[in-house]
C-alpha atoms as a PDB file:
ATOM      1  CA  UNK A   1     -29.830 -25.631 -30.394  1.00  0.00           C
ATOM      2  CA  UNK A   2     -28.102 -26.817 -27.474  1.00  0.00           C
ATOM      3  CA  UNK A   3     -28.587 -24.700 -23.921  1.00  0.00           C
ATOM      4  CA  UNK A   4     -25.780 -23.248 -22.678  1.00  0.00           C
ATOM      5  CA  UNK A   5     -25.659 -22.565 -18.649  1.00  0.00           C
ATOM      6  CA  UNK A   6     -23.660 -20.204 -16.802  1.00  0.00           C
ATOM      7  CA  UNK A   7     -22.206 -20.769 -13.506  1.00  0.00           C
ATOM      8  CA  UNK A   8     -23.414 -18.401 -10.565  1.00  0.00           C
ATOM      9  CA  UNK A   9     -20.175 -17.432  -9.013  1.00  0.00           C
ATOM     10  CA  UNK A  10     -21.367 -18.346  -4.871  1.00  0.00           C
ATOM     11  CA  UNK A  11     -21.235 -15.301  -2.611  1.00  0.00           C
ATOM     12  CA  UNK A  12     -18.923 -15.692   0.394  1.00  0.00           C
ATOM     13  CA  UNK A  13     -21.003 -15.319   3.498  1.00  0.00           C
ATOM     14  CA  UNK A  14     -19.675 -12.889   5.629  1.00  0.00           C
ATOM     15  CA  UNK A  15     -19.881 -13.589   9.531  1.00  0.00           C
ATOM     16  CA  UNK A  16     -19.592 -11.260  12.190  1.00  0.00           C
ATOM     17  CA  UNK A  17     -16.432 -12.980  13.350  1.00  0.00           C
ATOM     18  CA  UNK A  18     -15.081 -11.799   9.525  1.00  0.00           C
ATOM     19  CA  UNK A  19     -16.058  -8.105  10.386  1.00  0.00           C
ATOM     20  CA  UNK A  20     -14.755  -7.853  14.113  1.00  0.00           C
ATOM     21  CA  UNK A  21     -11.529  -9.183  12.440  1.00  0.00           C
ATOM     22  CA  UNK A  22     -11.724  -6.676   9.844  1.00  0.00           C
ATOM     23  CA  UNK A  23     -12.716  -4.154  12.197  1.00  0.00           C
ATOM     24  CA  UNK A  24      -9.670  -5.235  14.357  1.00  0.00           C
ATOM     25  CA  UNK A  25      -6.939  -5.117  11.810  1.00  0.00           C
ATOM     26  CA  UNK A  26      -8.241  -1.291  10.541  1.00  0.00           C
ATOM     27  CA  UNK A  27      -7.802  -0.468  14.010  1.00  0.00           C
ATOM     28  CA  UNK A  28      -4.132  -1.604  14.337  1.00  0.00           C
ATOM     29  CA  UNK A  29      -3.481  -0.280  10.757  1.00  0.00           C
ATOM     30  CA  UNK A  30      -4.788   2.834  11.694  1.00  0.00           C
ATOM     31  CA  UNK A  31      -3.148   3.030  15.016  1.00  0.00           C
ATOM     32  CA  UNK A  32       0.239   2.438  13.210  1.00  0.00           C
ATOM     33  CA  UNK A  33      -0.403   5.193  10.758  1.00  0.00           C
ATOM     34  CA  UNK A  34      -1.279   8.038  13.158  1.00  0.00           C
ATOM     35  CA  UNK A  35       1.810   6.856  15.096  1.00  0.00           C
ATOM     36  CA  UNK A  36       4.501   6.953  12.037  1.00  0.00           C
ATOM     37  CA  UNK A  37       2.940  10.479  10.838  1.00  0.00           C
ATOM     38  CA  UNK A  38       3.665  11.790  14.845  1.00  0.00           C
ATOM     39  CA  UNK A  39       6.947  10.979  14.185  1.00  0.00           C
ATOM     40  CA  UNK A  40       7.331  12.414  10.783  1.00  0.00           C
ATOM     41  CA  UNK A  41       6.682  15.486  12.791  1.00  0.00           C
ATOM     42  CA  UNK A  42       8.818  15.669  15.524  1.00  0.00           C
ATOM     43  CA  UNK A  43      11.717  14.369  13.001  1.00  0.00           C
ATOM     44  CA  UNK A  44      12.618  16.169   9.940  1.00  0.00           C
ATOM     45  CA  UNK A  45      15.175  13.146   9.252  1.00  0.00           C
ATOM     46  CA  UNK A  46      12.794  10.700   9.292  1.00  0.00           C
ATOM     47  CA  UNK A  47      10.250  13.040   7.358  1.00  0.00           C
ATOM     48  CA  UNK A  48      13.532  13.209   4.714  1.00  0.00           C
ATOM     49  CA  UNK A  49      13.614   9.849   4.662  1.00  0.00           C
ATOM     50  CA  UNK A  50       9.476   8.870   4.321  1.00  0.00           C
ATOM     51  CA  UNK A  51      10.010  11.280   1.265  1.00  0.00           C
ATOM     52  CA  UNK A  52      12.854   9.531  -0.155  1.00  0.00           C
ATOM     53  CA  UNK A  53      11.216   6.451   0.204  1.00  0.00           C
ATOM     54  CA  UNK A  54       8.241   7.831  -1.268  1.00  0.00           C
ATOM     55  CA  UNK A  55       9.874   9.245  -4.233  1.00  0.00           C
ATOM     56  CA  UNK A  56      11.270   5.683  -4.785  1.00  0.00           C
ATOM     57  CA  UNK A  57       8.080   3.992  -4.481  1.00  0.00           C
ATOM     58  CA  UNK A  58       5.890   6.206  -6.553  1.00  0.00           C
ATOM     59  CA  UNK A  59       3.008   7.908  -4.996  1.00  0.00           C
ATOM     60  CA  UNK A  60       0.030   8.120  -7.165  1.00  0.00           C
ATOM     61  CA  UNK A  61      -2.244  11.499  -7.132  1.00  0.00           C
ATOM     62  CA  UNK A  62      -5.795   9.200  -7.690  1.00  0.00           C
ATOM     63  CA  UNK A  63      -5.725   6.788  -4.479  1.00  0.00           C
ATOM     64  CA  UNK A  64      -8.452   4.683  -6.648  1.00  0.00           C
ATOM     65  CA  UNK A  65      -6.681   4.055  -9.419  1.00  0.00           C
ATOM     66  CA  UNK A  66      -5.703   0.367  -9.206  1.00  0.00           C
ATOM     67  CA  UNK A  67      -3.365   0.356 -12.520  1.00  0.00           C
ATOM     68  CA  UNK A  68       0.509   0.615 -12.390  1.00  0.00           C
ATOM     69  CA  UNK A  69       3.237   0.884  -9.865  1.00  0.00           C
ATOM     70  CA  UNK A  70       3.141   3.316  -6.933  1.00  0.00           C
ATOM     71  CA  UNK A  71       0.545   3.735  -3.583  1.00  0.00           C
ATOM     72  CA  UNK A  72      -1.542   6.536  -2.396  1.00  0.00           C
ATOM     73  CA  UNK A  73       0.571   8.904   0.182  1.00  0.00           C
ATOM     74  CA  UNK A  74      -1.053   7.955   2.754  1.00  0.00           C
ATOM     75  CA  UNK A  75      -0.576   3.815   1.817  1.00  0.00           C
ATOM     76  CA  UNK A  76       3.059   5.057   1.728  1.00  0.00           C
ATOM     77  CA  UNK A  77       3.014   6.511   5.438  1.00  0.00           C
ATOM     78  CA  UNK A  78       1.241   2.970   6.628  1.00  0.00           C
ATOM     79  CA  UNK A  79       3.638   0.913   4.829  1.00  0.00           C
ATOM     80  CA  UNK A  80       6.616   2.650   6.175  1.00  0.00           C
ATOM     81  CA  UNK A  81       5.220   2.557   9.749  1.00  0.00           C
ATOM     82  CA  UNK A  82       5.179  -1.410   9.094  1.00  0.00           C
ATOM     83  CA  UNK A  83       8.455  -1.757   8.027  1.00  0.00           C
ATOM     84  CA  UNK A  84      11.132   0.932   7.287  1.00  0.00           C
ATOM     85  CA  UNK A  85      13.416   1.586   4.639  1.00  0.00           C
ATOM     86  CA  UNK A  86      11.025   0.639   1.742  1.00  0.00           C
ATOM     87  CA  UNK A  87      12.323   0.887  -1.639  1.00  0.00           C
ATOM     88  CA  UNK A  88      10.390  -1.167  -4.087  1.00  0.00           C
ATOM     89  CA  UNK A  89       7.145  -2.516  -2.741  1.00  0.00           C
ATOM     90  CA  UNK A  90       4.776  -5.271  -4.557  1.00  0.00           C
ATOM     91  CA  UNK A  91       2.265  -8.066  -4.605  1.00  0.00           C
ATOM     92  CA  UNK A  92       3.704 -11.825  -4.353  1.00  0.00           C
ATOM     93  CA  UNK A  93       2.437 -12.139  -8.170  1.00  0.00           C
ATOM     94  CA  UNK A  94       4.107  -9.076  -9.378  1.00  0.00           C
ATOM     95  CA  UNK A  95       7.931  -9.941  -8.063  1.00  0.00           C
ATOM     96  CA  UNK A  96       7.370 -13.176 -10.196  1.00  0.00           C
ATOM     97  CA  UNK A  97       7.223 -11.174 -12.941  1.00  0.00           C
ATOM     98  CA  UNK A  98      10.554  -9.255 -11.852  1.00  0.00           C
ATOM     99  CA  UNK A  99      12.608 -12.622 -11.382  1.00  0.00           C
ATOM    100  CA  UNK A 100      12.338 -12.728  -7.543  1.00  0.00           C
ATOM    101  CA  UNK A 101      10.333 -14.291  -5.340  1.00  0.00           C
ATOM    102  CA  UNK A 102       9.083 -13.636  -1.411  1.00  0.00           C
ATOM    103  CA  UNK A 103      11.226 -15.231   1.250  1.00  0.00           C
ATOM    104  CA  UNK A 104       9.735 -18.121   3.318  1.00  0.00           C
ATOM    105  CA  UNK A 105       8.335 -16.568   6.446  1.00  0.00           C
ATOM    106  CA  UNK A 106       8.045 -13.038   5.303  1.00  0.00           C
ATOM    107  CA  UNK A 107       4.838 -11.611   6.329  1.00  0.00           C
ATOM    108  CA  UNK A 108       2.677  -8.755   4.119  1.00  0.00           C
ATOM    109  CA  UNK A 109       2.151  -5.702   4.885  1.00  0.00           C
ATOM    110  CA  UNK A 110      -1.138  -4.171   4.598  1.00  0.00           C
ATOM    111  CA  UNK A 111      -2.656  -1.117   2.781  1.00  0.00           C
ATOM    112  CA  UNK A 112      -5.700   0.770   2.741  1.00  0.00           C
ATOM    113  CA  UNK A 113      -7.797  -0.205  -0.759  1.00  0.00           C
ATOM    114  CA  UNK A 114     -10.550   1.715  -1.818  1.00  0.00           C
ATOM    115  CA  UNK A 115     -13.383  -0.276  -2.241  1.00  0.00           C
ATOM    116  CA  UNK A 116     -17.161   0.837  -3.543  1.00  0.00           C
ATOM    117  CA  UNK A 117     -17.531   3.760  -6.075  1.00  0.00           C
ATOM    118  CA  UNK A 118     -14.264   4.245  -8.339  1.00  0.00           C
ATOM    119  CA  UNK A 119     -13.606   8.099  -8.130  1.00  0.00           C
ATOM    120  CA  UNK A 120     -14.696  10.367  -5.366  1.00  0.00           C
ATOM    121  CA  UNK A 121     -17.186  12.930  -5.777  1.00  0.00           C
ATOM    122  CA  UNK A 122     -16.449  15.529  -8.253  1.00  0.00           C
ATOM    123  CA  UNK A 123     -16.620  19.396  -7.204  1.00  0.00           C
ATOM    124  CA  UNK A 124     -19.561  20.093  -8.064  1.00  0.00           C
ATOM    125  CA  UNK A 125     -21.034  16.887  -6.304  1.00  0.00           C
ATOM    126  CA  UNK A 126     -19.367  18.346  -3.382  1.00  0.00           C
ATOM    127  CA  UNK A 127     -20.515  21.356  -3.576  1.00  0.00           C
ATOM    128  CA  UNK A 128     -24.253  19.838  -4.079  1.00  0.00           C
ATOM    129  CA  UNK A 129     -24.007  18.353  -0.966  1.00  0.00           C
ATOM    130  CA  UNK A 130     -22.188  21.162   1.145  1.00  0.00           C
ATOM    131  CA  UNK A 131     -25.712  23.684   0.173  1.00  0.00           C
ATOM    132  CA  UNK A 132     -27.878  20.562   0.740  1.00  0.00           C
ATOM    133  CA  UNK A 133     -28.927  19.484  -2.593  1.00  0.00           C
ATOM    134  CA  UNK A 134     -27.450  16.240  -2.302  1.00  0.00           C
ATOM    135  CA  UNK A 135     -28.372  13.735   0.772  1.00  0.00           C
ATOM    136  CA  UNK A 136     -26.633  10.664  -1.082  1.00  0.00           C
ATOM    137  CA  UNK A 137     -23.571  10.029   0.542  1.00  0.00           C
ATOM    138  CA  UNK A 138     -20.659   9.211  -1.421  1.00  0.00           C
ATOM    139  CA  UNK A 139     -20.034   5.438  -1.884  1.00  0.00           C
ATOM    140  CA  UNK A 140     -16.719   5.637  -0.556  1.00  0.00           C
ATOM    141  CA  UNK A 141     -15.337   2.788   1.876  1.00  0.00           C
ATOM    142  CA  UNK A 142     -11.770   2.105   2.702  1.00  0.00           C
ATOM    143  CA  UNK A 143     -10.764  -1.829   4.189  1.00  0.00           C
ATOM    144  CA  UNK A 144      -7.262  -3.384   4.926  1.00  0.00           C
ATOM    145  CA  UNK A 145      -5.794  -5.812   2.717  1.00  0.00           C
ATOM    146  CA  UNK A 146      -2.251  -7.597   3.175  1.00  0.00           C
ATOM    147  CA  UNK A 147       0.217  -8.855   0.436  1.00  0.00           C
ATOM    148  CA  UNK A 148       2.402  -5.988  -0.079  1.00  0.00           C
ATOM    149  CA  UNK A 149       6.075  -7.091  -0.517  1.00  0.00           C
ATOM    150  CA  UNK A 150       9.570  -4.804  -0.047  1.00  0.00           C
ATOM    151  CA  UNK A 151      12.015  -5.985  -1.941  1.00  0.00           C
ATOM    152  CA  UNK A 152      13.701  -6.611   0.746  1.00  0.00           C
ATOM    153  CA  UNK A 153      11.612  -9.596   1.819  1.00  0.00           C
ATOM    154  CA  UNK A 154      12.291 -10.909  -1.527  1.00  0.00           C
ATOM    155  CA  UNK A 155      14.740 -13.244  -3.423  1.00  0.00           C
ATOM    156  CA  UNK A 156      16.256 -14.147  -6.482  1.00  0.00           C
ATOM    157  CA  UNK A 157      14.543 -17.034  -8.529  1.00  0.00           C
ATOM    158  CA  UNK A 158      16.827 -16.410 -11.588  1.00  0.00           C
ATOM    159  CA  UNK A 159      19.954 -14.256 -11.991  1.00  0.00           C
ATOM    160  CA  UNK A 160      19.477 -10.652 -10.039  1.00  0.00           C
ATOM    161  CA  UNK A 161      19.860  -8.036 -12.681  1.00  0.00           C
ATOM    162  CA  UNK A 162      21.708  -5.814 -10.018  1.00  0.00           C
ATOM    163  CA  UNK A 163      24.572  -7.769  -8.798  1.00  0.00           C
ATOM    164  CA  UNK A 164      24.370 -11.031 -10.880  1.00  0.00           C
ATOM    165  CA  UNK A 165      23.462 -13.373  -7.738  1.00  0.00           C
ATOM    166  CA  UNK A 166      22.036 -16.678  -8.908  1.00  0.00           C
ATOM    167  CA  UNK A 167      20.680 -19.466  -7.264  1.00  0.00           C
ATOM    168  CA  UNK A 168      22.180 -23.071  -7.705  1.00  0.00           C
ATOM    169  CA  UNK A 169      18.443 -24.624  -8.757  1.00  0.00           C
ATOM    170  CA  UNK A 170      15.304 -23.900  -9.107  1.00  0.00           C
ATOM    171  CA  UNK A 171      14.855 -25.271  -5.635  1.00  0.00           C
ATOM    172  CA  UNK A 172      17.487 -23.144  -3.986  1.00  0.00           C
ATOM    173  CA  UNK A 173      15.432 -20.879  -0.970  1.00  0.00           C
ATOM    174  CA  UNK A 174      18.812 -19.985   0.690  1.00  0.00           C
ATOM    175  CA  UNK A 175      20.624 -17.989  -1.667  1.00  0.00           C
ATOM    176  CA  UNK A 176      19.829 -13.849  -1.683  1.00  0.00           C
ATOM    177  CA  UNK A 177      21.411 -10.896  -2.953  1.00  0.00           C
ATOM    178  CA  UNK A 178      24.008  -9.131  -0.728  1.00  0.00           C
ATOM    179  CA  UNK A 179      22.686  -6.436   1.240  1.00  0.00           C
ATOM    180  CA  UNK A 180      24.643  -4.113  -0.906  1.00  0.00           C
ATOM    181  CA  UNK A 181      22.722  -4.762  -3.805  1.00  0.00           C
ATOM    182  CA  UNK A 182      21.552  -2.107  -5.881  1.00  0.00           C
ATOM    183  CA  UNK A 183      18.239  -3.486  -6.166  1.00  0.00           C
ATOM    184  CA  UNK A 184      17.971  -2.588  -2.366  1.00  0.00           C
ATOM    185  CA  UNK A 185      18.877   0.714  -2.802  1.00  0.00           C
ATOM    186  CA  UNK A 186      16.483   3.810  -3.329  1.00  0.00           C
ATOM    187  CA  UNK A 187      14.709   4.171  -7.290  1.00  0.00           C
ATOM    188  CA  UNK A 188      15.118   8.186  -8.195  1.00  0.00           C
ATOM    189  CA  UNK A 189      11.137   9.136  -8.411  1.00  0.00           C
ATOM    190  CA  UNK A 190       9.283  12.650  -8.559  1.00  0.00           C
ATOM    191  CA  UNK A 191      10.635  14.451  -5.477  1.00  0.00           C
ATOM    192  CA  UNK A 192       8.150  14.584  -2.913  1.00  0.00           C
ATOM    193  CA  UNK A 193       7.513  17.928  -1.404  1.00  0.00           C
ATOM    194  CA  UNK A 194       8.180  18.152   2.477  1.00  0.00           C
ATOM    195  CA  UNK A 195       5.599  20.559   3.205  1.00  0.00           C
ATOM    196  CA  UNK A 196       3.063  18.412   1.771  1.00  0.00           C
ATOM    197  CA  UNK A 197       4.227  15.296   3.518  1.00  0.00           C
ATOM    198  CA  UNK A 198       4.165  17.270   6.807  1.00  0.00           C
ATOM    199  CA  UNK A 199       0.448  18.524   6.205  1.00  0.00           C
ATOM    200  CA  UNK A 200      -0.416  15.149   5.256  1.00  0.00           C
ATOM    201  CA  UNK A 201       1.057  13.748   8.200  1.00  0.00           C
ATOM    202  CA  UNK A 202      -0.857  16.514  10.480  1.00  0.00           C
ATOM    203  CA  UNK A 203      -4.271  15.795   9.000  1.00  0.00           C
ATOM    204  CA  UNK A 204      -3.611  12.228   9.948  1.00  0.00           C
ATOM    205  CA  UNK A 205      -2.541  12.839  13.788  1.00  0.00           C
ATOM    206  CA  UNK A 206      -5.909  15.232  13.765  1.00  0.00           C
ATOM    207  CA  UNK A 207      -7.975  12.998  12.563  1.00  0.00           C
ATOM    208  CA  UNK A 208      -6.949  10.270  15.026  1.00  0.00           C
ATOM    209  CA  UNK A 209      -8.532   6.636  14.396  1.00  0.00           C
ATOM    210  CA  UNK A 210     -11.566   8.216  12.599  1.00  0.00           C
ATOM    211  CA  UNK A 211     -11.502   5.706   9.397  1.00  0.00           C
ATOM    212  CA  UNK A 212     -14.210   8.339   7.362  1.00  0.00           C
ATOM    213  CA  UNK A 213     -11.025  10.380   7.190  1.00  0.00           C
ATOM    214  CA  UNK A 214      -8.822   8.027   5.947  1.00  0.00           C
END
C-alpha cells in the first residue's frame, strides 16, 4: 500500500514589529471610531444619515457571524468614519462576483473581525462568572483587517446593471459609471432605530480607546 503524506501547512512567525503594527492600526481604527460616534451625537443629520447608510448596508445582530452580506453596527460606525456616504460595501473577491471591479489606487478600509471563540458567552456563562463560578475568561479578541470596498471605489468590468455603462475591453480601467448611477445610490434595508444608534454611539465615546470594549 503506498504511504500517503500530508503537508504541514508552516506557521507564520509573528514578530514584534507585526504586533506594534497591529497594535498601531487598532489604535487609529479605534481613534476614528470614537471620533465618528462624537459626531453622531452632536448631529442628528449625520446620525440620519449613519442610519440610512446602515439600513443600506445591512447590519447583522451576531457580530461573529462571518456568512452573508451586512457588518456589525459598530463595523458600520468605523467604516463610515473612513469614508462617508457608504452604500454597498465588500471584499475585492466579492465585487468580482457582482461584475465590478476595485479602481486602481483605491485603498481598503478596515473593520474590526472577531477572532478566537465563535459566539460570546451565553447568559448563563455570564452569569457564572458575574457570582464567581467561572474564572475562564471568554476567548474573545477583536484585530483590524483591511479590504473592505464601497462601491464607490469600484468599476464596471462588464455592463453595469444600473445604467448600462460598459467598458470598451476587457482592458479598459478608465471607464466608470456616472455618479448618478443607481448602483451608487442607497439599498432600502431594515430601518435602523435612532435611539439605538445614539446609545451605541455613547457606549463607544465612554468607553474611549479601551479595545476589551469594542
Amino acid at each position: 500500500m503506498a504511504r500517503t503524506t500530508t503537508t504541514r501547512r508552516k506557521r507564520r512567525r509573528v514578530t514584534d514589529d507585526m504586533k506594534n503594527k497591529a497594535a498601531e492600526n487598532k489604535a487609529v481604527a479605534n481613534a476614528l471610531l470614537e471620533s465618528y460616534a462624537a459626531l453622531l451625537i452632536a448631529d442628528p443629520d449625520e446620525l440620519d444619515l449613519f442610519c440610512a447608510m446602515a439600513a443600506s448596508i445591512g447590519v447583522k445582530h451576531d457580530p461573529a457571524d462571518e456568512t452573508g452580506e451586512g457588518y456589525s453596527a459598530k463595523n458600520v460606525m468605523l467604516l463610515a468614519a473612513q469614508r462617508r456616504p457608504i452604500s454597498h460595501c465588500g471584499s475585492f473577491q466579492y465585487w468580482l462576483t457582482q461584475g465590478r471591479c476595485v479602481k486602481s489606487g483605491e485603498k481598503g478600509m478596515v473593520t474590526f473581525r472577531r477572532a478566537g471563540r465563535k459566539h460570546e458567552d451565553s447568559e448563563e456563562d455570564k452569569k457564572a462568572r458575574e457570582q464567581g463560578e467561572m474564572t475562564i475568561p471568554p476567548k474573545v479578541r477583536w484585530f483590524v483587517r483591511g479590504g473592505t470596498f464601497d462601491v464607490r471605489q469600484t468599476r464596471p468590468i462588464e455592463t453595469c446593471l444600473f445604467c448600462g455603462t460598459t467598458p470598451t475591453s476587457r482592458d479598459d480601467t478608465t471607464t466608470e459609471c456616472p455618479t448618478t448611477c443607481e448602483a451608487f445610490a442607497l439599498r432600502s434595508g431594515p430601518v435602523i432605530d435612532l435611539e439605538a444608534a445614539l446609545t451605541l454611539a455613547e457606549e463607544i465615546v465612554a468607553a474611549g480607546e479601551d479595545e476589551d470594549d469594542l
